[in-house]
N, C-alpha and C. Protein backbone atom coordinates (compact mmCIF):
# COMPACT_ATOMS: atom_id res chain seq x y z
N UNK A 1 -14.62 12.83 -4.29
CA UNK A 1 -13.25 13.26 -4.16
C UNK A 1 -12.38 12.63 -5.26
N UNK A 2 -12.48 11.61 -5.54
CA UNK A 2 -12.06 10.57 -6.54
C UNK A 2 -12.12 11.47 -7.98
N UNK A 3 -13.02 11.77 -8.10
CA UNK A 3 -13.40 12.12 -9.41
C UNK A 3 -13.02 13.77 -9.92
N UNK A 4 -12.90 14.18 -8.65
CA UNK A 4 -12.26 15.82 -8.32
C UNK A 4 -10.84 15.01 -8.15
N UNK A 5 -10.24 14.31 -8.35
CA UNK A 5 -8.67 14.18 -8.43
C UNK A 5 -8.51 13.69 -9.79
N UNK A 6 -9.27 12.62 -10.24
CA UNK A 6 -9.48 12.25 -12.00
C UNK A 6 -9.40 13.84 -13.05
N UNK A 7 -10.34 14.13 -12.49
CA UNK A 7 -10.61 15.54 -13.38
C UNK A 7 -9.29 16.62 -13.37
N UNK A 8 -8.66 16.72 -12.08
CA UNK A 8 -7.35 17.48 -11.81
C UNK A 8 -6.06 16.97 -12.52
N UNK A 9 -5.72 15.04 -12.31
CA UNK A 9 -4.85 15.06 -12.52
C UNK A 9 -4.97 15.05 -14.44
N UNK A 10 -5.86 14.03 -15.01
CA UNK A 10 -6.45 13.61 -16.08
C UNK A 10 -5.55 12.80 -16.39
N UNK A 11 -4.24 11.98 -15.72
CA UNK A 11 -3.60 10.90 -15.83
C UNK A 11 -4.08 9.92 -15.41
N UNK A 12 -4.36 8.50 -15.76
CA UNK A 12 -4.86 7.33 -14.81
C UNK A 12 -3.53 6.39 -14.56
N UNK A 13 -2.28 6.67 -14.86
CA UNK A 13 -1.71 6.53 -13.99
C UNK A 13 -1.17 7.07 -12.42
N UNK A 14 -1.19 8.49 -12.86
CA UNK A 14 -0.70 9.35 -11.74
C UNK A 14 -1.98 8.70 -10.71
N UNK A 15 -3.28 8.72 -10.82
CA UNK A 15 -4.38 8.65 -9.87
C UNK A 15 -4.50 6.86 -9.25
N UNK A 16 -3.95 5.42 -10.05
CA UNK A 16 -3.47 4.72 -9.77
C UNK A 16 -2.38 4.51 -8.90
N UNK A 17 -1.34 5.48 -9.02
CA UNK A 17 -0.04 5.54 -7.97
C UNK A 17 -1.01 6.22 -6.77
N UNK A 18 -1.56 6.86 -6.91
CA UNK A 18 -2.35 7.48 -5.42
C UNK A 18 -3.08 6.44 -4.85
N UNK A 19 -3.77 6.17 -5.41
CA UNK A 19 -4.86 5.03 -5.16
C UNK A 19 -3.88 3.77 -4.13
N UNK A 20 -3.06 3.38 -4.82
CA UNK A 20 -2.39 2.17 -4.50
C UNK A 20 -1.15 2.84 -2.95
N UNK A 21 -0.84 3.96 -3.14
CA UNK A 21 0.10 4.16 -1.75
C UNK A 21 -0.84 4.46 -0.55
N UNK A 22 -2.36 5.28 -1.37
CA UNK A 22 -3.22 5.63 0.00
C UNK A 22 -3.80 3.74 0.61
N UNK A 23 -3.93 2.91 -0.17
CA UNK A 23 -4.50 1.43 0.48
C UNK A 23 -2.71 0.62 1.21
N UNK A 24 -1.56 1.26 0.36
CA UNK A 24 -0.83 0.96 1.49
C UNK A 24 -0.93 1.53 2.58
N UNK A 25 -1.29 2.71 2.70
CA UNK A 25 -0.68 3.45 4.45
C UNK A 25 -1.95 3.02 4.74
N UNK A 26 -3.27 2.93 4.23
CA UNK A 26 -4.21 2.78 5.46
C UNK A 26 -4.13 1.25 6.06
N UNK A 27 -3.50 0.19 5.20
CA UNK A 27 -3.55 -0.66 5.48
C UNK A 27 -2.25 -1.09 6.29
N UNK A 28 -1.40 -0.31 6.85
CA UNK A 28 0.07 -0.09 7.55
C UNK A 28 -0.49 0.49 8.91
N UNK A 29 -1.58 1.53 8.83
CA UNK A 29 -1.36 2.10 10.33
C UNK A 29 -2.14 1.41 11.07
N UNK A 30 -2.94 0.24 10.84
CA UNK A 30 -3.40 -0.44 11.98
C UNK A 30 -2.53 -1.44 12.96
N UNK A 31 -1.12 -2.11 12.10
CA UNK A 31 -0.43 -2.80 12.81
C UNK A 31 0.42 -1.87 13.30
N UNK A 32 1.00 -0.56 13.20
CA UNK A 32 1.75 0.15 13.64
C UNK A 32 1.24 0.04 15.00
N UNK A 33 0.07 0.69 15.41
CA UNK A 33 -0.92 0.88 16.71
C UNK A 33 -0.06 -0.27 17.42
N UNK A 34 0.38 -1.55 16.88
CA UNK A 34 0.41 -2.61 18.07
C UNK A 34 1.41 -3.67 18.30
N UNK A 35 2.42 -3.38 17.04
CA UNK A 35 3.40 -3.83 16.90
C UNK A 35 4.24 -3.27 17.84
N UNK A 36 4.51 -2.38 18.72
CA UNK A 36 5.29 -2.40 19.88
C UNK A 36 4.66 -2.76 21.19
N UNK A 37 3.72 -3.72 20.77
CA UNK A 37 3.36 -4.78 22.48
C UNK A 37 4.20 -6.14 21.67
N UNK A 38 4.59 -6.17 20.74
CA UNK A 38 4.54 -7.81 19.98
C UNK A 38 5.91 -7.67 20.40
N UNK A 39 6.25 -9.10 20.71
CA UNK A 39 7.81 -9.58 20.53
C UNK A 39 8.77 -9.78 18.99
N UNK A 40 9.57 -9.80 19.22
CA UNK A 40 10.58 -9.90 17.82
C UNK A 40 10.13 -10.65 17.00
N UNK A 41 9.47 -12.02 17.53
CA UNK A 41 9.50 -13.17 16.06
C UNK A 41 7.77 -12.47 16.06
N UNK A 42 6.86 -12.12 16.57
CA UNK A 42 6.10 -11.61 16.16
C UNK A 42 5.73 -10.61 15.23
N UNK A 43 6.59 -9.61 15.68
CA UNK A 43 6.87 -8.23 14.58
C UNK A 43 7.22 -8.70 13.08
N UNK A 44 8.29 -9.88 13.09
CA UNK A 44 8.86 -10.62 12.47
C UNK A 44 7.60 -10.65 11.37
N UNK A 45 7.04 -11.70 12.05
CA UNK A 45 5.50 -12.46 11.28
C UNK A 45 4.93 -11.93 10.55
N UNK A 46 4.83 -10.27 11.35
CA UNK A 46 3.59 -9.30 11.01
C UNK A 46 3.79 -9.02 9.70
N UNK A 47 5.23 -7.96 9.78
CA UNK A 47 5.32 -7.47 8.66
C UNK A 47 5.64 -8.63 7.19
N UNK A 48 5.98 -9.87 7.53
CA UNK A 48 6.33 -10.72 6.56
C UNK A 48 5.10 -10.95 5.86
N UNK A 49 3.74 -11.19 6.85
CA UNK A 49 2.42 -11.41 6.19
C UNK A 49 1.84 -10.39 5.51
N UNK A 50 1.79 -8.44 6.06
CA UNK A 50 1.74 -7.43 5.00
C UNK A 50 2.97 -7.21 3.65
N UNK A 51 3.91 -7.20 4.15
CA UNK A 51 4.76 -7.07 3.00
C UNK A 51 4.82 -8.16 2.22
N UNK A 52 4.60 -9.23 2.41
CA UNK A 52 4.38 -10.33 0.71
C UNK A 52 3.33 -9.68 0.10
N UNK A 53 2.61 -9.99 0.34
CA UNK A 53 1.53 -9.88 -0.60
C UNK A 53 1.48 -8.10 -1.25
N UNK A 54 1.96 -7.26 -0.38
CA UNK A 54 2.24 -5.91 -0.67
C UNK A 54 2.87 -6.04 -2.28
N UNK A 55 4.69 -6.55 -2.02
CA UNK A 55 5.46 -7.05 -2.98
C UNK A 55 5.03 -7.87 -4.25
N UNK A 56 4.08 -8.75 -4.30
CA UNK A 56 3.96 -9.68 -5.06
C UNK A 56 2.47 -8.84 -5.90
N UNK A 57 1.79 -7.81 -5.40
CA UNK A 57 0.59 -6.62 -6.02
C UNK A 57 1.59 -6.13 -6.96
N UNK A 58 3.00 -5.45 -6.48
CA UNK A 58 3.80 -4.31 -7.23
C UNK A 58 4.28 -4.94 -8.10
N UNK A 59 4.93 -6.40 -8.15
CA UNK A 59 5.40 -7.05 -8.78
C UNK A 59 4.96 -6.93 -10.05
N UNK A 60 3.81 -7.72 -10.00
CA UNK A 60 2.55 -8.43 -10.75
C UNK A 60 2.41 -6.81 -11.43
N UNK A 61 1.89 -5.94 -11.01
CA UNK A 61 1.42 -5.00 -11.79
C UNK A 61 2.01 -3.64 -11.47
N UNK A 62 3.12 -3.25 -11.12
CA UNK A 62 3.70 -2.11 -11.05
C UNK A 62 4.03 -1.45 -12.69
N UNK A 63 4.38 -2.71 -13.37
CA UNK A 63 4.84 -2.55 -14.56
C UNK A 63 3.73 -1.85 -15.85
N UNK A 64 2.49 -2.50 -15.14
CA UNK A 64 1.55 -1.59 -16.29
C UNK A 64 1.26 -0.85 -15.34
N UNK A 65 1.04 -0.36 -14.38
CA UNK A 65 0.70 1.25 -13.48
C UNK A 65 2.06 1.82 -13.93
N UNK A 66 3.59 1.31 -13.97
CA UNK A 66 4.18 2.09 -14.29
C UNK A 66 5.21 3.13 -12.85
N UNK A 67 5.15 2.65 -11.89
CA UNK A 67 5.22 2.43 -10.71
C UNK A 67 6.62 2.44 -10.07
């Protein structure tokens, strides 16, 4: 499938921006599932521990993906 989207788009950025939003959402809908049993400073936690490191990927290299 990868390579049938390489061949379509023939940008390796455009297929980098895909790449990188599809490992955000898959990596988003597992705490979704369970973040409404968690309390506030929990939810809190959650997303503070996905979203750093989320932020500090785009940071670091948004600029050569271009992003």
């Amino acid at each position: 499938m990868l390579l049938g989207l390489l061949l379509r788009l023939r940008y390796r950025r455009k297929l980098v921006a895909l790449g990188a939003s599809h490992t955000f959402v898959s990596l988003a809908v597992l705490p979704a599932l369970y973040l409404p049993l968690l309390s506030p400073a929990a939810i809190a936690t959650v997303l503070a521990v996905l979203s750093l490191p989320t932020i500090a990927m785009y940071l670091y290299n948004g600029s050569h993906w271009c992003l």
